[in-house]
Protein backbone atom coordinates (compact mmCIF):
# COMPACT_ATOMS: atom_id res chain seq x y z
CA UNK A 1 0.00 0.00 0.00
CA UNK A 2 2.97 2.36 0.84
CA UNK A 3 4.06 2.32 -2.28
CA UNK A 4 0.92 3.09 -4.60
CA UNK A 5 0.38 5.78 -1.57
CA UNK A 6 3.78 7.42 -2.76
CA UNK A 7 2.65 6.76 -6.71
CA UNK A 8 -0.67 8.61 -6.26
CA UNK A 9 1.67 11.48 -4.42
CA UNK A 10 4.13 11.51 -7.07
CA UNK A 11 2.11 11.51 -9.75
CA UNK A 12 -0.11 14.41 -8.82
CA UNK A 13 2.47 16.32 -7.77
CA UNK A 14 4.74 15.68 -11.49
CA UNK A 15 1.20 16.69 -13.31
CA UNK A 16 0.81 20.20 -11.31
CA UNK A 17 4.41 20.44 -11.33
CA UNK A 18 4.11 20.38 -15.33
CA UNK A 19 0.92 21.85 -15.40
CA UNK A 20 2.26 24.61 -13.62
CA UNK A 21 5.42 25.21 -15.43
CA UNK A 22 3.64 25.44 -18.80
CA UNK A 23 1.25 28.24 -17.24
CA UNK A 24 4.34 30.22 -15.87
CA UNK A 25 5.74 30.13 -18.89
CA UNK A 26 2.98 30.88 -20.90
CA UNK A 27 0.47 33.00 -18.87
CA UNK A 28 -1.08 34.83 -21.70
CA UNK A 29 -2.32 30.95 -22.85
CA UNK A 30 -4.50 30.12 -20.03
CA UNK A 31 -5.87 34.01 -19.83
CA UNK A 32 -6.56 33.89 -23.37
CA UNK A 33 -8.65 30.45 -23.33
CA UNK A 34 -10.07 31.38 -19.89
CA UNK A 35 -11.30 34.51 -21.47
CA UNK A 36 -13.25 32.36 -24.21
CA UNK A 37 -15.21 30.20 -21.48
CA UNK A 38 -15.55 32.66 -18.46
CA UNK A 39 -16.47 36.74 -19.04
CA UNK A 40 -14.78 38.40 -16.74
CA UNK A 41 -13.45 41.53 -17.22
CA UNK A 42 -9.36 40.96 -18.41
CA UNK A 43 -7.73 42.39 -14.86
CA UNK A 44 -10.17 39.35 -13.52
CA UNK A 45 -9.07 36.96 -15.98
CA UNK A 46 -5.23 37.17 -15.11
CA UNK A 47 -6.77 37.30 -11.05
CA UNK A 48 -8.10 33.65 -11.88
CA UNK A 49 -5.66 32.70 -14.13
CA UNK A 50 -2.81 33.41 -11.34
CA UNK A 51 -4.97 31.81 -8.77
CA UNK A 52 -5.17 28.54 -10.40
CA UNK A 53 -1.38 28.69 -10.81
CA UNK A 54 -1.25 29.60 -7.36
CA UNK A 55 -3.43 26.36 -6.41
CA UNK A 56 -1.09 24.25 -8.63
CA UNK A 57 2.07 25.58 -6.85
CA UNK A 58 0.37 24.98 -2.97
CA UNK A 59 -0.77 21.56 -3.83
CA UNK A 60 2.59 20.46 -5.32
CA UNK A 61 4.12 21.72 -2.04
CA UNK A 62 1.94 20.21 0.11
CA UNK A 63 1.98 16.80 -1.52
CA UNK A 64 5.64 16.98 -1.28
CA UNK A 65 5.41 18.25 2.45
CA UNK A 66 2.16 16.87 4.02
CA UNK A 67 0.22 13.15 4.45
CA UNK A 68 -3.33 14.54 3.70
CA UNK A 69 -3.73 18.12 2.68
CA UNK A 70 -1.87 17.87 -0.44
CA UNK A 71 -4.20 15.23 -2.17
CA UNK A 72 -7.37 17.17 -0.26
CA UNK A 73 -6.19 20.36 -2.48
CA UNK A 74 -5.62 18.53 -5.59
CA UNK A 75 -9.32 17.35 -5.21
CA UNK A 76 -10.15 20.37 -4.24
CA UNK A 77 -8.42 21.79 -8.21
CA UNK A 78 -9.65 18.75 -9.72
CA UNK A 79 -12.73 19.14 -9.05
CA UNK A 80 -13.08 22.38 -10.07
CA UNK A 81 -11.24 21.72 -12.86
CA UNK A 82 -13.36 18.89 -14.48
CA UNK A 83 -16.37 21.45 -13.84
CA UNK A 84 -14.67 24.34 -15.84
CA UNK A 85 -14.37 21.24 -18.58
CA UNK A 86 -17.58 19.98 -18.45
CA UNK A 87 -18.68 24.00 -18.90
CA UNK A 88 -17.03 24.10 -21.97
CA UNK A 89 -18.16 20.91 -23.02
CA UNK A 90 -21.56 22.27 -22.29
CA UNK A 91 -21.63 25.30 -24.20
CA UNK A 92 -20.28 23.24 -27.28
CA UNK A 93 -16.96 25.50 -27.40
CA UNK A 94 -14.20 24.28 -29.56
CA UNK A 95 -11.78 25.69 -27.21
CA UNK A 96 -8.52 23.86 -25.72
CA UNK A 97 -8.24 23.73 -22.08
CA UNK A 98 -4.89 24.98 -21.58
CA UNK A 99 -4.23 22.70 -18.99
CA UNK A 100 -0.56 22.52 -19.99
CA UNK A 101 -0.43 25.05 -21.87
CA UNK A 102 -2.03 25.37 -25.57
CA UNK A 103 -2.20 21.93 -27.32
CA UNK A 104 -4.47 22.72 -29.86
CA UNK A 105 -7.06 20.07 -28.36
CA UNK A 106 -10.59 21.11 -27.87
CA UNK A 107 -11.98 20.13 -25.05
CA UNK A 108 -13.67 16.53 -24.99
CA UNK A 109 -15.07 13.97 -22.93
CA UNK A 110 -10.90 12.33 -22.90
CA UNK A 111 -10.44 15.26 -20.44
CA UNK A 112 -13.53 14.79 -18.16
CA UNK A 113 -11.81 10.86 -18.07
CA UNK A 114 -8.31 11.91 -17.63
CA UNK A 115 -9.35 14.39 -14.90
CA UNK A 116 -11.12 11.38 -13.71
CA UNK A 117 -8.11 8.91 -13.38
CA UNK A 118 -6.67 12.16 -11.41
CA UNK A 119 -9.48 12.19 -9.11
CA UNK A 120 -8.54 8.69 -8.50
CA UNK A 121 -5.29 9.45 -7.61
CA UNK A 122 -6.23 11.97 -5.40
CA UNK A 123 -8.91 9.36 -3.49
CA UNK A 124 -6.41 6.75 -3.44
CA UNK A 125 -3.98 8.83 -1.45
CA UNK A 126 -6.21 9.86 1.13
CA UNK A 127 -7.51 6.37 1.43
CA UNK A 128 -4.35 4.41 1.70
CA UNK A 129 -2.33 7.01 3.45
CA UNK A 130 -0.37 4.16 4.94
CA UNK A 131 1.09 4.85 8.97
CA UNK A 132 4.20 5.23 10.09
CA UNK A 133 5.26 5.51 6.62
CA UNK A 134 8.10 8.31 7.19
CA UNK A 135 10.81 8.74 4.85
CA UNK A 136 11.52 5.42 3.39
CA UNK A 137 13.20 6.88 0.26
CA UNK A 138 13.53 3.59 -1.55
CA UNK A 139 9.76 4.15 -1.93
CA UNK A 140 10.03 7.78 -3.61
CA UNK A 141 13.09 6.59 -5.43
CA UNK A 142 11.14 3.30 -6.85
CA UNK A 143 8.06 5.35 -7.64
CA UNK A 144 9.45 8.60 -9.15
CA UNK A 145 9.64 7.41 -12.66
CA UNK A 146 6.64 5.54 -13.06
CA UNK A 147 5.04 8.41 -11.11
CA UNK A 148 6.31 11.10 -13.70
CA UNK A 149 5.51 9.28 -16.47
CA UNK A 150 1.94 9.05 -14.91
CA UNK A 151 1.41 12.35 -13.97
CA UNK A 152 2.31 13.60 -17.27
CA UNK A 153 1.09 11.57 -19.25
CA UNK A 154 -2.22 11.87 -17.82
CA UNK A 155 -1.65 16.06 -18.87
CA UNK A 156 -1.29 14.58 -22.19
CA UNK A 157 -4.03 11.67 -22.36
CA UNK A 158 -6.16 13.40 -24.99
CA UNK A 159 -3.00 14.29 -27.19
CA UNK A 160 -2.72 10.39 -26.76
CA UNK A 161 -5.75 9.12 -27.24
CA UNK A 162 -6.30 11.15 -30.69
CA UNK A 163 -2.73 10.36 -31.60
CA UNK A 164 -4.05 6.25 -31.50
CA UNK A 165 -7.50 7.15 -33.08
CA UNK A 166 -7.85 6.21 -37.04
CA UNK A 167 -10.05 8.18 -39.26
CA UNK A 168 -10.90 5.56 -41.82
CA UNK A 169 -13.28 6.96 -44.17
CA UNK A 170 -14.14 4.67 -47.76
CA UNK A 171 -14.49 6.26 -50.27
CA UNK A 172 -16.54 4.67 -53.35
């Protein structure tokens, strides 16, 4: 159990880690497609669009730091993150999500089921949050690739999923 415990920690905390970098490095990005699905005046779109960052940044720290709060936050962001997805999903706007950064994606049900397999992640680290566990680095170091590989490739799952997805059409 330890060891998916420090998975599900690792994992969340590579995808925010990601996430985050690609919005630092890119802010205009998430204001811009923000500003497409919310209206909000702009000063209140770079307000949100910081806070989210913000969120990303405290619940990469605190899964690095803390036993609980860090996979409470990251449901806390999921959550509201699948909502602002199902929104645009809603409202039928072609719109990426900028989640790291702009991939050109719209928006689809892939996201509402990668955000789900986060949300997962997220449960399953509050639920097996294993006692006594302390600083067993073998753990961390046998989960940190598999865990960044997860975490980011989850950030990526719709990129992958269209990647494997054949348009056949016959023509006669």
């Amino acid at each position: 159990m330890a060891i998916l415990y420090i998975l599900s920690k690792l994992s969340l905390a590579s995808a925010f880690t990601y996430s985050f970098a690609a919005k630092v490095r890119a802010p205009e990005t998430l204001v811009g497609q923000l500003g497409l699905v919310v209206r909000f005046p702009r000063p209140w779109l770079w307000a949100l669009a910081l806070s989210v960052m913000a969120g990303e940044l405290i619940s990469v720290l605190a899964l690095l730091t803390t036993d609980t709060f860090g996979f409470v936050a990251s449901l806390v962001l999921l959550i509201s993150f699948t909502g602002y997805l199902a929104t645009i999903i809603h409202r039928k706007q072609a719109v990426s999500c900028a989640c790291a950064g702009d991939s050109g994606t719209p928006v689809s049900s892939t996201h509402i089921v990668r955000n789900s397999l986060l949300l997962l992640l997220a449960a399953a680290g509050i639920l097996l949050n294993p006692v006594g566990i302390g600083d067993n680095w073998v753990y961390y170091a046998m989960a940190f690739g598999p865990a960044v590989l997860l975490g980011v490739g989850l950030l990526h799952f719709a990129e992958i999923v269209q990647f494997f997805t054949f348009d056949v059409t016959v023509s006669q």
